[in-house]
Structure formats: structure tokens, C-alpha cells
Protein backbone atom coordinates (compact mmCIF):
# COMPACT_ATOMS: atom_id res chain seq x y z
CA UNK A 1 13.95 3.51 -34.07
CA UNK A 2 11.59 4.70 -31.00
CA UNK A 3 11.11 8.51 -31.14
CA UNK A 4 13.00 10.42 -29.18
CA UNK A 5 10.41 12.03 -27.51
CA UNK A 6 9.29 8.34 -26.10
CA UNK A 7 12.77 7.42 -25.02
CA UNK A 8 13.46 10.25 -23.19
CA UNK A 9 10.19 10.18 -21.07
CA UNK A 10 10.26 6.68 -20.81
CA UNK A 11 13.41 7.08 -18.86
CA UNK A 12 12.35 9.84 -17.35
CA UNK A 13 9.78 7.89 -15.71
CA UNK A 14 11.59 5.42 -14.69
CA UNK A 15 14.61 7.74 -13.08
CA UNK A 16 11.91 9.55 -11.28
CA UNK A 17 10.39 6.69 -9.54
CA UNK A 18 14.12 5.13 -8.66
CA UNK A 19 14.38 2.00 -10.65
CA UNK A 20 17.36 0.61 -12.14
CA UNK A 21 16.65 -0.68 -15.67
CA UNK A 22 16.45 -4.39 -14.40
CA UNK A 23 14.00 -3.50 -11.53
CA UNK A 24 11.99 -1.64 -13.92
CA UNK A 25 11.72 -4.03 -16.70
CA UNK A 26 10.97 -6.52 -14.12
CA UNK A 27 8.01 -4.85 -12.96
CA UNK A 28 6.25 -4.00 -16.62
CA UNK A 29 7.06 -7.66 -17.80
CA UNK A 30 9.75 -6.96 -19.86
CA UNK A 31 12.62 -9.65 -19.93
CA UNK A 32 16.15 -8.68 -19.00
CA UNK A 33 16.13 -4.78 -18.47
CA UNK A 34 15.00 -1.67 -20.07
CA UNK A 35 18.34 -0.64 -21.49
CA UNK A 36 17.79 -1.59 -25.35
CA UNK A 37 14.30 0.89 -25.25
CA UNK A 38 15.98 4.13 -23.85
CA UNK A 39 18.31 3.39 -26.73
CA UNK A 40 16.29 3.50 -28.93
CA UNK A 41 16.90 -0.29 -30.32
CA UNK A 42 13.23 -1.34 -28.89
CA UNK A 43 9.69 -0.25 -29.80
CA UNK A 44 7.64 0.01 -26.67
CA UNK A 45 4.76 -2.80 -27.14
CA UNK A 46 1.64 -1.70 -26.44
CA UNK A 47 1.51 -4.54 -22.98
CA UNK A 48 4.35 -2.02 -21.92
CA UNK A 49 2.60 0.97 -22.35
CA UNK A 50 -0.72 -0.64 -20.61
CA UNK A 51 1.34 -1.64 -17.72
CA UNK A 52 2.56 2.34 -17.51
CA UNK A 53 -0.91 3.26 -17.63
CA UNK A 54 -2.01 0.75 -14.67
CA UNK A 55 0.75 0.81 -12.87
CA UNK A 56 1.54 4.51 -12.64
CA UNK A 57 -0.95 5.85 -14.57
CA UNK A 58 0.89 7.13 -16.93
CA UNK A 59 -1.03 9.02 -20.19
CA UNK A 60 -0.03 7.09 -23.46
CA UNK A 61 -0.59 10.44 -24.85
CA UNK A 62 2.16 12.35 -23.15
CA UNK A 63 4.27 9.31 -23.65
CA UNK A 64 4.77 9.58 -27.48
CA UNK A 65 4.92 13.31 -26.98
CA UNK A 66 1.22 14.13 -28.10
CA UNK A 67 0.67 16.09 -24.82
CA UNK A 68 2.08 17.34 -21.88
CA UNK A 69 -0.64 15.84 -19.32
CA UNK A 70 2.07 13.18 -17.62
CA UNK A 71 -1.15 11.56 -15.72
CA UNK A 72 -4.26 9.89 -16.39
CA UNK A 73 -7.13 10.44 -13.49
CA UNK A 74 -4.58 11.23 -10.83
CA UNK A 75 -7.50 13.05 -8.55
CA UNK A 76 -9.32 10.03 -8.39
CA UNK A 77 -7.38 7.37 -7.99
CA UNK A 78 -8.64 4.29 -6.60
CA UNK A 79 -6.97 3.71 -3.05
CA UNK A 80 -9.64 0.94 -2.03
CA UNK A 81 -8.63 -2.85 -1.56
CA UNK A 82 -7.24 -4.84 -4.09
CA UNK A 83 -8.06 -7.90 -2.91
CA UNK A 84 -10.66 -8.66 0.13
CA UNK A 85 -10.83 -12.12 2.01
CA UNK A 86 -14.10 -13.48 3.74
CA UNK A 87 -14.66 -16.99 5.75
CA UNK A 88 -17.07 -19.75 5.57
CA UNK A 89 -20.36 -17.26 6.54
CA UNK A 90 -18.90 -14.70 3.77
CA UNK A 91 -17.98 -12.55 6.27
CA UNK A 92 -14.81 -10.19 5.60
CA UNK A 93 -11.64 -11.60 7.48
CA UNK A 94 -9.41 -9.00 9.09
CA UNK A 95 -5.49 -10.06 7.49
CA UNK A 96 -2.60 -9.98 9.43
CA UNK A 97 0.43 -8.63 7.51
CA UNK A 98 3.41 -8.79 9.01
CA UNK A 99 6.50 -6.85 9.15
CA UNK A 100 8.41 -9.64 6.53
CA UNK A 101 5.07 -9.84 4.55
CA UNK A 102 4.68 -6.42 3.69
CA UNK A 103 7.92 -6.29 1.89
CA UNK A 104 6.29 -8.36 -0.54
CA UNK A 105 2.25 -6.94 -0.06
CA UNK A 106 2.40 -3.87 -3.14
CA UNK A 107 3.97 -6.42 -5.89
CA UNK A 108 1.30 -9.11 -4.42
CA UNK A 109 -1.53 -6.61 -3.68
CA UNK A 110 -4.20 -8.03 -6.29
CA UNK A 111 -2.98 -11.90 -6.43
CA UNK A 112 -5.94 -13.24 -4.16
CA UNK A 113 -3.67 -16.51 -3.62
CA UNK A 114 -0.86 -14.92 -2.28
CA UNK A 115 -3.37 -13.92 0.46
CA UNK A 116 -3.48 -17.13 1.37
CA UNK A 117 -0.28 -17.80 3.15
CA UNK A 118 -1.25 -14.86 5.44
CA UNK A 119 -2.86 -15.58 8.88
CA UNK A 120 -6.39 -14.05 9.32
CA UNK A 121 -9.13 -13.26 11.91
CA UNK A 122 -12.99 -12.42 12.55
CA UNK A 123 -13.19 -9.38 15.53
CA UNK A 124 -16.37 -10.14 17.04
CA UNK A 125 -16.89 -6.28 17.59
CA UNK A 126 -19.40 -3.78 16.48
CA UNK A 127 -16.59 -1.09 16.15
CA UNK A 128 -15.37 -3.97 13.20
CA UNK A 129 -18.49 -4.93 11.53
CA UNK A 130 -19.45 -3.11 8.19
CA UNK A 131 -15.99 -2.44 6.91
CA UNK A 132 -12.94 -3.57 5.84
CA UNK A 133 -9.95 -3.98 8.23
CA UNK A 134 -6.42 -5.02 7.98
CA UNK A 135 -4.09 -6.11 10.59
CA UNK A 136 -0.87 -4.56 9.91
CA UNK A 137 2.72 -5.10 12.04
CA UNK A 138 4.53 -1.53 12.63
CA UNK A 139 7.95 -1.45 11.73
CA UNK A 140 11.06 0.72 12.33
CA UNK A 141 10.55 3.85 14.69
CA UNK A 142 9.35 6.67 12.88
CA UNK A 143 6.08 6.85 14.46
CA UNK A 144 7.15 6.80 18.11
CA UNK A 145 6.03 7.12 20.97
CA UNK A 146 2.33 6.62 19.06
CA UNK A 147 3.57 3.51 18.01
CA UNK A 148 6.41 1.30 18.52
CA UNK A 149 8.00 -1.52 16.11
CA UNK A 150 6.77 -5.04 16.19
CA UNK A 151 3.28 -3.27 17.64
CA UNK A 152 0.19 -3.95 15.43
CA UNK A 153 -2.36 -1.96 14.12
CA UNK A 154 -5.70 -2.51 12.75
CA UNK A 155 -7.58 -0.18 10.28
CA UNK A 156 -10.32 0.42 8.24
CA UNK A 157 -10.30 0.45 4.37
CA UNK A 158 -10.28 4.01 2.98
CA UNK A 159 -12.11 4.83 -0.41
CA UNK A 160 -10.61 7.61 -1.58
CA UNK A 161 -8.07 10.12 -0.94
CA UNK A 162 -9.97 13.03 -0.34
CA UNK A 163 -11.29 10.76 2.61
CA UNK A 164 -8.06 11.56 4.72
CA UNK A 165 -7.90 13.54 7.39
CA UNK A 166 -4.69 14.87 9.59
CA UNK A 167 -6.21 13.97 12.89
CA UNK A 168 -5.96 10.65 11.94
CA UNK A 169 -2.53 7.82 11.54
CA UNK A 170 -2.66 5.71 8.17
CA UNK A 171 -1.32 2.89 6.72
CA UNK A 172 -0.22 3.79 3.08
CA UNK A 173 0.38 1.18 0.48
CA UNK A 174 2.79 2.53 -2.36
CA UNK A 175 4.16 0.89 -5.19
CA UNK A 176 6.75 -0.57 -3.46
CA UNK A 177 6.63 0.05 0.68
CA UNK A 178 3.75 -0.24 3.39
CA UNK A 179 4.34 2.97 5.19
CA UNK A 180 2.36 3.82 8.99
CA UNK A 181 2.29 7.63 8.67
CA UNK A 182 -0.07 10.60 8.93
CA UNK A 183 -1.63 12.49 5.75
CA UNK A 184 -1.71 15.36 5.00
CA UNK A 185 -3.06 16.97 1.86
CA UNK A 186 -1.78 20.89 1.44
CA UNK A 187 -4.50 23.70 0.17
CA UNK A 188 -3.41 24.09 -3.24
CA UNK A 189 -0.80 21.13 -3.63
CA UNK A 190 -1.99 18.11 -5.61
CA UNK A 191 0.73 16.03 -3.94
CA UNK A 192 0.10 14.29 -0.75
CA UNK A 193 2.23 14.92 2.23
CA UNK A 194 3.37 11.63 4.76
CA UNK A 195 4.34 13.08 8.19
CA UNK A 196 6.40 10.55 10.94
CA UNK A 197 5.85 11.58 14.90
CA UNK A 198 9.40 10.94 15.33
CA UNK A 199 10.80 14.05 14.44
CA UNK A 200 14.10 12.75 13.45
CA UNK A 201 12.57 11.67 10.42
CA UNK A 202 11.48 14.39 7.77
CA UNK A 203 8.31 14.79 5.91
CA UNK A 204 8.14 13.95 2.23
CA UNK A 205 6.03 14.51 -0.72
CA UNK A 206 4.34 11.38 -3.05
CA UNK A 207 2.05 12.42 -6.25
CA UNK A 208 -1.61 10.51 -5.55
CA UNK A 209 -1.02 7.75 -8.32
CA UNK A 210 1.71 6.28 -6.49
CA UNK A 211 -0.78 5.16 -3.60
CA UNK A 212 -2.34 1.83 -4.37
CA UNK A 213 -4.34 1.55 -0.83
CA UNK A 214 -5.13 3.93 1.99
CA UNK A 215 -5.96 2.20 5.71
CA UNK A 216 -6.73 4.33 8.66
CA UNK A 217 -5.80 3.20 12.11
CA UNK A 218 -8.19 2.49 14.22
CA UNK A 219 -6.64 0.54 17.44
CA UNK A 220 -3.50 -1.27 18.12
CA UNK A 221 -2.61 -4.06 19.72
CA UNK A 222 0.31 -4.54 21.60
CA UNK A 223 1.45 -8.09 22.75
CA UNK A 224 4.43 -9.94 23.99
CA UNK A 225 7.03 -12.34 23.04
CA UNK A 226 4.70 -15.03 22.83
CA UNK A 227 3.60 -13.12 19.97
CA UNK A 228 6.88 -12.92 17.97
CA UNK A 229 5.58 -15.68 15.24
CA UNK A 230 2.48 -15.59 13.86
CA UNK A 231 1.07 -18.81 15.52
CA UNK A 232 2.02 -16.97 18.73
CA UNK A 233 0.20 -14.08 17.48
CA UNK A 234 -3.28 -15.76 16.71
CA UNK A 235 -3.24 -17.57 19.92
CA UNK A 236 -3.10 -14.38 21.71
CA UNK A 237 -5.72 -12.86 19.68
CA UNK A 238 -7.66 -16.12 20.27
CA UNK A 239 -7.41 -15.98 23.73
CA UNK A 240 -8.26 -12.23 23.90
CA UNK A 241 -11.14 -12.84 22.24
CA UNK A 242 -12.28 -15.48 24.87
CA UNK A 243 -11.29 -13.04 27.45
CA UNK A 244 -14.06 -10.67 25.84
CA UNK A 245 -16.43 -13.30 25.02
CA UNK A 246 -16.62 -14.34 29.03
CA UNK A 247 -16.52 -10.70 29.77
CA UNK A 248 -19.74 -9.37 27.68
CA UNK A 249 -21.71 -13.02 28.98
CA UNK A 250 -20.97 -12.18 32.80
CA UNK A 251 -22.97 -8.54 32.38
């Protein structure tokens, strides 16, 4: 039988992040649910444990009760791209992730060929050369009137963190939601603090190992019906970029 030490932080974890048993054992690999471990019935393999670790970054240590660190490396955790796409010159491509893809972008984030069915861009603009950028679509009203749903925003890859600022609007990538928010990271709290503009909608806390990427918003882009699919989408960007193009060659 599993200590009881295990078991009861095992679930503890779980309960604390809001997973049902199938939706958990889903996520670490583990077939059917995670009822027969927090009964004790079911050693924890060590792929489980690994899967804590990379997932959450939860310490094996304070797992089996050797410790009461819960974390591993939780003030520098990686928040930089999981996956980056470039085109036939190997230059990076700026994704488009829509409001129906991101439901599915944290459980995809590092499968490179899931990428693929997303549609995807080269800015031909200083302000977009040297970094990484993301298209993402805005959805659901909480950062109004800054931005509205179905708008688009494009940002920059953030490193790390401690790289935030509360000036800025972010796009935050948790382990399961694509949140547009503002950061905010209190003296003397470890936790991280996402803010809406809409005040109808309250602020709430995260711990830092729940954030898998961090993109600040540069622009946005607004467009119109035309744009509603994503075909209609890349022909506007298309033709705004020959707009530009004809612009810059006339001065």
C-alpha cells in the first residue's frame, strides 16, 4: 500500500489545481482515473511522479513526505516558447492562434506538429524583427475597452517572469487557459497577480509554476467580418501588408 503521506498530497495536488480524477489521470498518462492511487490500491510509478515534476513542478521529495518544499525551481521557471516556427529563409513565423485554437494551445504547447494546422505570417517590420511574436485572437470581455473579443493581438516572447512589468498587457499561457491580462508581481508575494480592465471581473492569484509561456502585447489588429475565418484573416493581413509595401516604396 502507497504511504499515506503520498496519497494524501497526491490528492492534494490534484484538488488544488481543480481536476477531477479522470481529467487528472488523463493529463499524467495514467489510464482510466486517479481513484485506485488516493486509495491507496496503486503505487505511483516513477513516469507519474516525472510528469508531477514537469508538469507542475512538483518536488518528488515533498511528495513521499521527505520535505515540506511543495516546489522545485518555482523562481525560475521557464516561461519562454515551447515550440517556435520559421519559413523557408529560417526566419521565425509570427502564429496565429485563434480563439477555438487556444482551447487546445497549453495541452499542445510543445507538439511542433500540432503547430502545423495553425495559419502563420512574416511582418515585414523592424518593430518585429529579432524576436519572437505570436498572433493571438482576444476572447470574452474582460479586458475592455483596451481590447475587445474577436480583436487580435500580437506580442513578443517573454523570457522570464521577473521580465514583467504592470505598464504593460500580456498574454499568459497556463496549464490549461490562454488568458490576455495584466501582471502584476506584489513586493513580498511569490505569487503572481492577473488583473482584467473590466472591472466587473476580479483579480486573482496563480503560483509562477503554473505559467508555461509569458507574451507581451505589443499591437493589435482589429479587422472586420471578412476576417471571421482564418482564410479571411490572412487575406487581410496580406493585403495590409501590400498596403505598407506600396506605402514605404512611394517615399
Amino acid at each position: 500500500m502507497e504511504n499515506e503521506v503520498t496519497i494524501k498530497r497526491f490528492t492534494e495536488v490534484r484538488r488544488d489545481l481543480g481536476y477531477t480524477q479522470a481529467e487528472f489521470a488523463k493529463l499524467l498518462g495514467i489510464s482510466s482515473t486517479t481513484a485506485d492511487i488516493e486509495r491507496g490500491r496503486t503505487k505511483l510509478s516513477g513516469r507519474v511522479v516525472a510528469e508531477l515534476l514537469k508538469q507542475f513542478k512538483i518536488n518528488p521529495l515533498w511528495l513521499f513526505g521527505k520535505t515540506e518544499s511543495k516546489y522545485l525551481d518555482t523562481s525560475v521557471v521557464s516561461v519562454i516558447p515551447k515550440v517556435v516556427t520559421v519559413d523557408s529563409a529560417d526566419n521565425d513565423n509570427m502564429v496565429l492562434v485563434n480563439a477555438k485554437a487556444a482551447a487546445g494551445y497549453p495541452q499542445n504547447i510543445q507538439d511542433s506538429s500540432w503547430y502545423r494546422q495553425l495559419p502563420a505570417f512574416d511582418l515585414p517590420l523592424p518593430e518585429f524583427r529579432n524576436a519572437t511574436y505570436r498572433g493571438f485572437q482576444v476572447e470574452g470581455d474582460s479586458m475592455v475597452p483596451n481590447l475587445y473579443p474577436g480583436e487580435w493581438v500580437l506580442a513578443r516572447a517573454v523570457e522570464s517572469v521577473e521580465e514583467v512589468s504592470l505598464n504593460k498587457i500580456y498574454v499568459v499561457v497556463l496549464q490549461d487557459a490562454v488568458l490576455v491580462k495584466k501582471v502584476e508581481r506584489p513586493p513580498g508575494n511569490a505569487n503572481i497577480v492577473l488583473i482584467s480592465l473590466n472591472e466587473n471581473y476580479p483579480t486573482y492569484e496563480i503560483e509562477p509554476h503554473q505559467i508555461q509561456e509569458i507574451w507581451e502585447v505589443s499591437s493589435k489588429l482589429t479587422f472586420g467580418i471578412d476576417a471571421s475565418t482564418e482564410k479571411g484573416l490572412l487575406r487581410q493581413l496580406q493585403e495590409s501588408m501590400e498596403d505598407l509595401k506600396r506605402q514605404l516604396g512611394n517615399k
